[in-house]
C-alpha atoms as a PDB file:
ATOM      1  CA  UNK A   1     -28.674 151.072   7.552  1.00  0.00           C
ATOM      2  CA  UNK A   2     -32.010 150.947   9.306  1.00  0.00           C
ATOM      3  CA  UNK A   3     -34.842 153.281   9.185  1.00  0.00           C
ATOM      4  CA  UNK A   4     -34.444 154.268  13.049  1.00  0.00           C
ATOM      5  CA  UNK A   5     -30.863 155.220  12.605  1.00  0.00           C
ATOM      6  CA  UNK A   6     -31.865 157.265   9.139  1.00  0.00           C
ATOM      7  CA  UNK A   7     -34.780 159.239  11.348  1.00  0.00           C
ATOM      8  CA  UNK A   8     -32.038 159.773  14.327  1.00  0.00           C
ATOM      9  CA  UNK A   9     -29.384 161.582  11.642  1.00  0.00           C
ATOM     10  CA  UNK A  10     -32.241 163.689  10.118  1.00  0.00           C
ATOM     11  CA  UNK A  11     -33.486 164.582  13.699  1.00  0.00           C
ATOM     12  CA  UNK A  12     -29.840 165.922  14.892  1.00  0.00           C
ATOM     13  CA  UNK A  13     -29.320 167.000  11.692  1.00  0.00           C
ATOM     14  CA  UNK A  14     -32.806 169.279  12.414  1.00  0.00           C
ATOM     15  CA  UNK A  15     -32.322 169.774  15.714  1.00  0.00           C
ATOM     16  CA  UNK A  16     -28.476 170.872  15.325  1.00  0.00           C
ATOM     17  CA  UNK A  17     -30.266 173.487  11.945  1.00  0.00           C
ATOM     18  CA  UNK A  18     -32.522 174.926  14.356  1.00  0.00           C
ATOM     19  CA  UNK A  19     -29.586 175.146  16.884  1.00  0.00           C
ATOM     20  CA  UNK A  20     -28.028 177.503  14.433  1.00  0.00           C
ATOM     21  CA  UNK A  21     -30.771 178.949  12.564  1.00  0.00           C
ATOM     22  CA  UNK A  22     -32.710 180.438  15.692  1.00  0.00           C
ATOM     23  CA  UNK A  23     -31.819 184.481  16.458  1.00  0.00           C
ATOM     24  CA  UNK A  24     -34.081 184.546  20.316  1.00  0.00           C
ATOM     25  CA  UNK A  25     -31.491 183.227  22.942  1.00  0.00           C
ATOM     26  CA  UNK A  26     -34.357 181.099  24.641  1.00  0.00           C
ATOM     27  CA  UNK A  27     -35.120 179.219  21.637  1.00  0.00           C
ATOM     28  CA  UNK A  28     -31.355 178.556  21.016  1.00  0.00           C
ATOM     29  CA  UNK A  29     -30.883 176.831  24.110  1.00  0.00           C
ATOM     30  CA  UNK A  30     -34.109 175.367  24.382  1.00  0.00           C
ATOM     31  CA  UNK A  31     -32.970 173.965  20.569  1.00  0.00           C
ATOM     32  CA  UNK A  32     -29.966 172.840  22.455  1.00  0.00           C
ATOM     33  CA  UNK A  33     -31.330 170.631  24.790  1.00  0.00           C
ATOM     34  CA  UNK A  34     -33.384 168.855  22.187  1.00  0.00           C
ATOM     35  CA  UNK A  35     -30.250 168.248  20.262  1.00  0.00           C
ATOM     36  CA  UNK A  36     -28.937 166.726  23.517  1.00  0.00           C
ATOM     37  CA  UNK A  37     -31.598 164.825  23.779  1.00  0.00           C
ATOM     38  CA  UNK A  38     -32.040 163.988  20.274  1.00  0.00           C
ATOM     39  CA  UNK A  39     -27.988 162.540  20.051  1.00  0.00           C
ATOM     40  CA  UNK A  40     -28.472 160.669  23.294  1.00  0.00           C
ATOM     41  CA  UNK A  41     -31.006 158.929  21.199  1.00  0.00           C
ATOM     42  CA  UNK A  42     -29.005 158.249  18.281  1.00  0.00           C
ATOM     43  CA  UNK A  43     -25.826 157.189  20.298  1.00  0.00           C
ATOM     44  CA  UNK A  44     -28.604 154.882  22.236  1.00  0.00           C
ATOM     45  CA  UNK A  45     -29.264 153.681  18.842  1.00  0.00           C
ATOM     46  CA  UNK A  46     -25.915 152.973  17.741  1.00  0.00           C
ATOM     47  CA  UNK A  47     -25.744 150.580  20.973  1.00  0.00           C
ATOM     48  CA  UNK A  48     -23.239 153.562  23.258  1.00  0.00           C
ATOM     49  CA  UNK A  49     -25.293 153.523  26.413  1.00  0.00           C
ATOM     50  CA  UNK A  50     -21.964 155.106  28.245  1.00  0.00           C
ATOM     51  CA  UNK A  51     -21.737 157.716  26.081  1.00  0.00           C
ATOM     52  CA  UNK A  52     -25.692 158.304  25.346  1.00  0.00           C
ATOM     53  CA  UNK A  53     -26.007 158.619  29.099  1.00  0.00           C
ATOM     54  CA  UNK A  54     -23.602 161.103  29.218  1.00  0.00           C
ATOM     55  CA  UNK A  55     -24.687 163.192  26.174  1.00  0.00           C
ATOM     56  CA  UNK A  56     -28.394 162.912  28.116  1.00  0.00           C
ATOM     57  CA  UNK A  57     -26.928 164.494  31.472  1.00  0.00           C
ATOM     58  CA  UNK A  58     -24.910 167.052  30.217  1.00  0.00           C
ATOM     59  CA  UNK A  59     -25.609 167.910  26.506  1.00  0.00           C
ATOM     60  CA  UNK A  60     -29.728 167.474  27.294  1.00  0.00           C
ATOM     61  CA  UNK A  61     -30.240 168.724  30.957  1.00  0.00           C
ATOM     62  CA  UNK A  62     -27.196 170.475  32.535  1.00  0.00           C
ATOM     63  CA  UNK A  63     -26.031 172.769  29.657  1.00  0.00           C
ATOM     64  CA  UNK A  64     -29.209 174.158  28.493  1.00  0.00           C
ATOM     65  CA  UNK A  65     -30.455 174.652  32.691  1.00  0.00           C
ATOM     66  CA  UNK A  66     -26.877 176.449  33.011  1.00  0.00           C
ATOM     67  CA  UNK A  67     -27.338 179.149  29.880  1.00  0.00           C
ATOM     68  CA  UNK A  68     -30.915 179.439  31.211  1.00  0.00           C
ATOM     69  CA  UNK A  69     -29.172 180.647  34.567  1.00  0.00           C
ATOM     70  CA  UNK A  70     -27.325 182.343  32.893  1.00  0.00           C
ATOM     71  CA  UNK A  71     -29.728 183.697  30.528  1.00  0.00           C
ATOM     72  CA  UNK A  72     -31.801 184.974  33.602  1.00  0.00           C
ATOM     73  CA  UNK A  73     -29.156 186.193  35.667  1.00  0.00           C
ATOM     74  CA  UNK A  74     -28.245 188.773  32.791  1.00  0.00           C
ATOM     75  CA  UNK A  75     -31.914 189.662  32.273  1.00  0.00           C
ATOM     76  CA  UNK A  76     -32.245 190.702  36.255  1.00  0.00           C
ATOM     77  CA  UNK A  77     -29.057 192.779  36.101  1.00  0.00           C
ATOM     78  CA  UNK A  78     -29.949 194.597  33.251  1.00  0.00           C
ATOM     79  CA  UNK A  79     -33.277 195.460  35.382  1.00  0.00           C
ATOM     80  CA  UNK A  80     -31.643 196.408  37.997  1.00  0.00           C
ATOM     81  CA  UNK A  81     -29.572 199.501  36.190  1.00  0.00           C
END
């Protein structure tokens, strides 16, 4: 095994600990996209472009921007009561 694919695992594996391991909501889905990010990478590695690009668009960008929405949205209506 090669020394890029050895630094990919122990980046999800850190990424997916912090994932877990992080109490503030923001941090958790900021943690989130990085492990996105950080898998699209290793399936890059691991020569799956299909499935790298698709970890990339939803598991890196669209997830984390929707529990952000989400996030916010639930922060404004408890302001508003």
């Amino acid at each position: 095994m090669s020394l890029l694919l050895l630094l990919l695992f122990a980046l999800a594996m850190a990424a997916g600990t912090g994932v877990v391991l992080s109490r503030a909501p923001r941090r958790q889905v900021l943690a989130l996209g990085v492990n996105g990010v950080t898998l699209a990478l290793l399936f890059l590695a691991l020569q799956a472009p299909d499935a790298a690009f698709s970890e990339l668009v939803v598991g890196g960008a669209a997830l984390p921007l929707l529990f952000l929405v989400v996030l916010a949205s639930v922060k404004t209506d408890e302001a508003s009561e």
